[in-house]
C-alpha atoms as a PDB file:
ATOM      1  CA  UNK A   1      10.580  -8.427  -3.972  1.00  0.00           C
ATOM      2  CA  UNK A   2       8.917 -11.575  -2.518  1.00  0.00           C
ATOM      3  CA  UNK A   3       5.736 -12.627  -3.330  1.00  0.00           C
ATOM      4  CA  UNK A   4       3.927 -15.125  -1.840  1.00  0.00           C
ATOM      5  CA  UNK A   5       0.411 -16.966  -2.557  1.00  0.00           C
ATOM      6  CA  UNK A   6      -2.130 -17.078  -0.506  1.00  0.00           C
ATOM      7  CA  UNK A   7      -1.361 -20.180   1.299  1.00  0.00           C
ATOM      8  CA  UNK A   8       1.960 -18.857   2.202  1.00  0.00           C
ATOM      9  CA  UNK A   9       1.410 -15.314   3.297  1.00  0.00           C
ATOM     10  CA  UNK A  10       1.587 -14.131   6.736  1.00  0.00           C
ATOM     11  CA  UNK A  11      -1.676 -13.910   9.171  1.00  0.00           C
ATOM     12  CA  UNK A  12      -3.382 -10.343   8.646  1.00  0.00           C
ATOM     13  CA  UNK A  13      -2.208  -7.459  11.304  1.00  0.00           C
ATOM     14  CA  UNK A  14      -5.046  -5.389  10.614  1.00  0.00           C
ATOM     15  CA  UNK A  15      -8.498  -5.284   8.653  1.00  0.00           C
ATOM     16  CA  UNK A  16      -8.803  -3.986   5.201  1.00  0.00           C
ATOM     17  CA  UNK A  17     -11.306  -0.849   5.999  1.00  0.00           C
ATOM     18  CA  UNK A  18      -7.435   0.333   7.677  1.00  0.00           C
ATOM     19  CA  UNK A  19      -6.015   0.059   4.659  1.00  0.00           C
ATOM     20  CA  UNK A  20      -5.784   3.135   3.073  1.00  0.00           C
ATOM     21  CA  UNK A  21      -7.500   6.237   5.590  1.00  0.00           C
ATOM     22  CA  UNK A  22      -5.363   9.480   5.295  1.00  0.00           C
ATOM     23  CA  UNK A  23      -7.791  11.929   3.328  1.00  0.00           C
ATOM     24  CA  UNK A  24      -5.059  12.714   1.018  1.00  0.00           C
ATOM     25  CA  UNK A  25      -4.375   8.915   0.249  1.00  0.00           C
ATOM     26  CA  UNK A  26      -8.258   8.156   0.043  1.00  0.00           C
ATOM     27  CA  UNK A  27      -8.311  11.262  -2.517  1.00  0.00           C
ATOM     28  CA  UNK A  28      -5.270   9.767  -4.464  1.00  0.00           C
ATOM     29  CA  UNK A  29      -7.263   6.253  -4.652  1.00  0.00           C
ATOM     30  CA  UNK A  30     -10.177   8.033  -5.522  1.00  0.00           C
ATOM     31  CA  UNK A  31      -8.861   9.665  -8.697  1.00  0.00           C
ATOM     32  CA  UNK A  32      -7.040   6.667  -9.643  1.00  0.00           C
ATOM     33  CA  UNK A  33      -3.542   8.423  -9.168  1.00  0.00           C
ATOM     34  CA  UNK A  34      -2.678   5.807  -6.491  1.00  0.00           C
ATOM     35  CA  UNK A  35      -3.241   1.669  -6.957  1.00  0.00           C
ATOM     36  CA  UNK A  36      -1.118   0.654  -3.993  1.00  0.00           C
ATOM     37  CA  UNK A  37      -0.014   1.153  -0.310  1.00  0.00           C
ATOM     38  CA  UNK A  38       2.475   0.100   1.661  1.00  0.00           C
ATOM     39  CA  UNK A  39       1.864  -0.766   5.365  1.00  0.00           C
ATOM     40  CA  UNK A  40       4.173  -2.834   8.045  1.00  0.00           C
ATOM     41  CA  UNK A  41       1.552  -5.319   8.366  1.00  0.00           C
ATOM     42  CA  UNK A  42      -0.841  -7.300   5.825  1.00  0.00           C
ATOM     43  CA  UNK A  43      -4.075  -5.533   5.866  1.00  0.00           C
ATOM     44  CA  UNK A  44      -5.691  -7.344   3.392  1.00  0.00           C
ATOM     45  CA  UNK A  45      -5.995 -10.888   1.019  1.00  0.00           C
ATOM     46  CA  UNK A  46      -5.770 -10.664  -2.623  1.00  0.00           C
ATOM     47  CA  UNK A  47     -10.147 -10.873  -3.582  1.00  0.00           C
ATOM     48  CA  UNK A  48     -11.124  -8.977  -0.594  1.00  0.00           C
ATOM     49  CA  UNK A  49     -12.988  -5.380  -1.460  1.00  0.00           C
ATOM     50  CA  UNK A  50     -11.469  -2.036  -0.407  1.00  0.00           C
ATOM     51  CA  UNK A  51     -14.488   0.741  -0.276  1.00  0.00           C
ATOM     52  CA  UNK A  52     -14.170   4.184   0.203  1.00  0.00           C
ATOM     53  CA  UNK A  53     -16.689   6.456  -0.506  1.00  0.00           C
ATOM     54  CA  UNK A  54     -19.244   3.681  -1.875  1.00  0.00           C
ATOM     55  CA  UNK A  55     -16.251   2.609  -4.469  1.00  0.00           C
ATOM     56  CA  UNK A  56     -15.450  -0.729  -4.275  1.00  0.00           C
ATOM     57  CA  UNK A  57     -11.480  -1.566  -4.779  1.00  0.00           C
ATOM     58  CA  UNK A  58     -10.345  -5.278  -5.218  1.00  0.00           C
ATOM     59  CA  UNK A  59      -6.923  -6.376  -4.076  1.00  0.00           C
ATOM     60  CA  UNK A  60      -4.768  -7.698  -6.422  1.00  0.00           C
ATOM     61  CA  UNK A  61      -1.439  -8.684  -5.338  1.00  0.00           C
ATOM     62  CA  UNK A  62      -0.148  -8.785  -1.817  1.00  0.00           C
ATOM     63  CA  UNK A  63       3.292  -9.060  -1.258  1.00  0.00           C
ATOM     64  CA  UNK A  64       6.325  -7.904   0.962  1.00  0.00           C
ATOM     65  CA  UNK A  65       9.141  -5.192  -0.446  1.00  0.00           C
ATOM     66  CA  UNK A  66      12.179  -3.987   1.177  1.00  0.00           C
ATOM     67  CA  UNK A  67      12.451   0.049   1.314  1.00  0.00           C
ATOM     68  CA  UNK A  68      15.770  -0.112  -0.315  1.00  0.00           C
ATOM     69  CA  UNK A  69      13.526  -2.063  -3.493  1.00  0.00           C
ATOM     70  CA  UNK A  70      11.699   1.496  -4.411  1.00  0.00           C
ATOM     71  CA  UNK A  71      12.004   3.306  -7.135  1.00  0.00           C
ATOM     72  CA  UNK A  72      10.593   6.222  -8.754  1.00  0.00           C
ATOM     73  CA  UNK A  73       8.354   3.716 -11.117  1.00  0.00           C
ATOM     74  CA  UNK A  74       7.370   1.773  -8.104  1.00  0.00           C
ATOM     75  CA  UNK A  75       6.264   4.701  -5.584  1.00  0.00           C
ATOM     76  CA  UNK A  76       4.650   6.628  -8.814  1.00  0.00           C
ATOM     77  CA  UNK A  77       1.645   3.684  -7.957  1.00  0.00           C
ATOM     78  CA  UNK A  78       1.483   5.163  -4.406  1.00  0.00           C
ATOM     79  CA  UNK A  79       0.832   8.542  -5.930  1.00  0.00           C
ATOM     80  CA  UNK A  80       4.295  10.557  -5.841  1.00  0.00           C
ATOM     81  CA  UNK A  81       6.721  11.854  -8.127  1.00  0.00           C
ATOM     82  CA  UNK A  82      10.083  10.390  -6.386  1.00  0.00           C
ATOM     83  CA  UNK A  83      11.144   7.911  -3.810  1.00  0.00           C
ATOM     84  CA  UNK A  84      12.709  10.971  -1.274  1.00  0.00           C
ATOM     85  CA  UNK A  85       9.380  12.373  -1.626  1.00  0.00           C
ATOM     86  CA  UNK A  86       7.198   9.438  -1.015  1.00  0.00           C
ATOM     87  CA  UNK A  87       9.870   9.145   2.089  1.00  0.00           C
ATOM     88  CA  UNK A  88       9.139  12.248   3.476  1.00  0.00           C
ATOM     89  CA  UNK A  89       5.452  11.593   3.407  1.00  0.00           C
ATOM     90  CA  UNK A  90       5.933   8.820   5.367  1.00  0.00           C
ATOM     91  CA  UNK A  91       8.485  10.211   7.656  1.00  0.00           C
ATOM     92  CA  UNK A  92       6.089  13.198   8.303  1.00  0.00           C
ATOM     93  CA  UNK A  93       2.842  10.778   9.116  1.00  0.00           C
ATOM     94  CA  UNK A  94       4.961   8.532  11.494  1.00  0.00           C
ATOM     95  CA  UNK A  95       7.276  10.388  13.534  1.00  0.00           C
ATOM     96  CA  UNK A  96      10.486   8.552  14.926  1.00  0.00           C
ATOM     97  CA  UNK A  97      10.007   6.198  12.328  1.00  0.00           C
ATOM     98  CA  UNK A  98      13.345   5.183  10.995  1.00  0.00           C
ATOM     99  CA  UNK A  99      14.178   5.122   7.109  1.00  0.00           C
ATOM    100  CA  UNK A 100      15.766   1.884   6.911  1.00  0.00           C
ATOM    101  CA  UNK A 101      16.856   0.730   3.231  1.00  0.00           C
ATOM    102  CA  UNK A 102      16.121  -3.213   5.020  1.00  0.00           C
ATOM    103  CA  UNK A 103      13.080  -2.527   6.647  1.00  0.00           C
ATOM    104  CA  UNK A 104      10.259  -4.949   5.012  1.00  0.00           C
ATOM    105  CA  UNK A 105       6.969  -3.401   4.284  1.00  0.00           C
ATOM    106  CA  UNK A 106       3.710  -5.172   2.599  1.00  0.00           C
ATOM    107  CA  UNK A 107       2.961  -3.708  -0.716  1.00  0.00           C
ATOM    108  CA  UNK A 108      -1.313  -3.854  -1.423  1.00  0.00           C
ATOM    109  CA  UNK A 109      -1.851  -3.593  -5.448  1.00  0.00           C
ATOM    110  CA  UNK A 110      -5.838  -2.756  -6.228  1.00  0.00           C
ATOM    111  CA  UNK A 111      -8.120  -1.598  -8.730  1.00  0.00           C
ATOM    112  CA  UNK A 112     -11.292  -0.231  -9.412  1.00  0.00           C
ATOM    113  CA  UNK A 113     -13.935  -2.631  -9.666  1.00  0.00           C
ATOM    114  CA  UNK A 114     -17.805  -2.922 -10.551  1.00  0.00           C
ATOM    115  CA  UNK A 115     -18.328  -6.037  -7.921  1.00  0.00           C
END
C-alpha cells in the first residue's frame, strides 16, 4: 500500500459527485456497510464532502493499492464478504476489464459526517 499526502498525490481524474454512483454501492454507503471505493483514478482529496441523498460523507484517506494487496478484511470496507466476490462485481460492471494482481487502483476511505 502507498500512501501519499496531499502534496504528493496525483492530479484528480474525475470529480467527487463520480465517486461512488451504482445504486447498489450508493445503498451500501448509505447503510454504512461500505466506507470505501476503489476507482483507477483519484476522484477525490482527503476534506472534500461526498453527498448522496442529502448525506454528507468526508474523505478520509486517499491512497493507491495494488489488486494483488486485497484481502477479505480490506474489501469487507467496500461492502462484500470475499475478495473473488468483490472481483466479480467488478468484473461484471466493467466488461473486458482484466483482473490483474499488479494493476494499481486508488482506494477512497470516508465517513459519515454532520458538516
Amino acid at each position: 500500500m502507498t500512501e501519499n499526502n496531499a502534496a504528493q498525490l496525483a492530479p484528480k481524474t474525475c470529480s467527487i459527485e463520480r465517486l461512488v454512483t451504482n445504486k447498489q454501492d450508493v445503498e451500501k454507503v448509505l447503510l454504512g456497510k461500505k466506507i470505501a471505493t476503489r476507482r483507477n483514478g483519484r476522484y477525490a482529496d482527503v476534506g472534500e464532502i461526498m453527498v448522496l441523498e442529502d448525506k454528507k460523507f468526508l474523505v478520509d484517506r486517499v491512497y493507491q493499492q495494488t489488486l494483488g494487496e486485497l484481502t477479505d478484511e480490506i474489501v469487507a470496507g467496500e461492502g462484500y464478504a470475499t475478495v473473488e466476490e468483490y472481483k466479480q462485481a467488478i468484473l461484471s460492471t466493467h466488461a473486458g476489464m482484466p483482473w490483474l494482481p499488479q494493476m494499481t487502483v486508488w482506494v477512497h476511505e470516508f465517513h459519515l459526517t454532520e458538516e
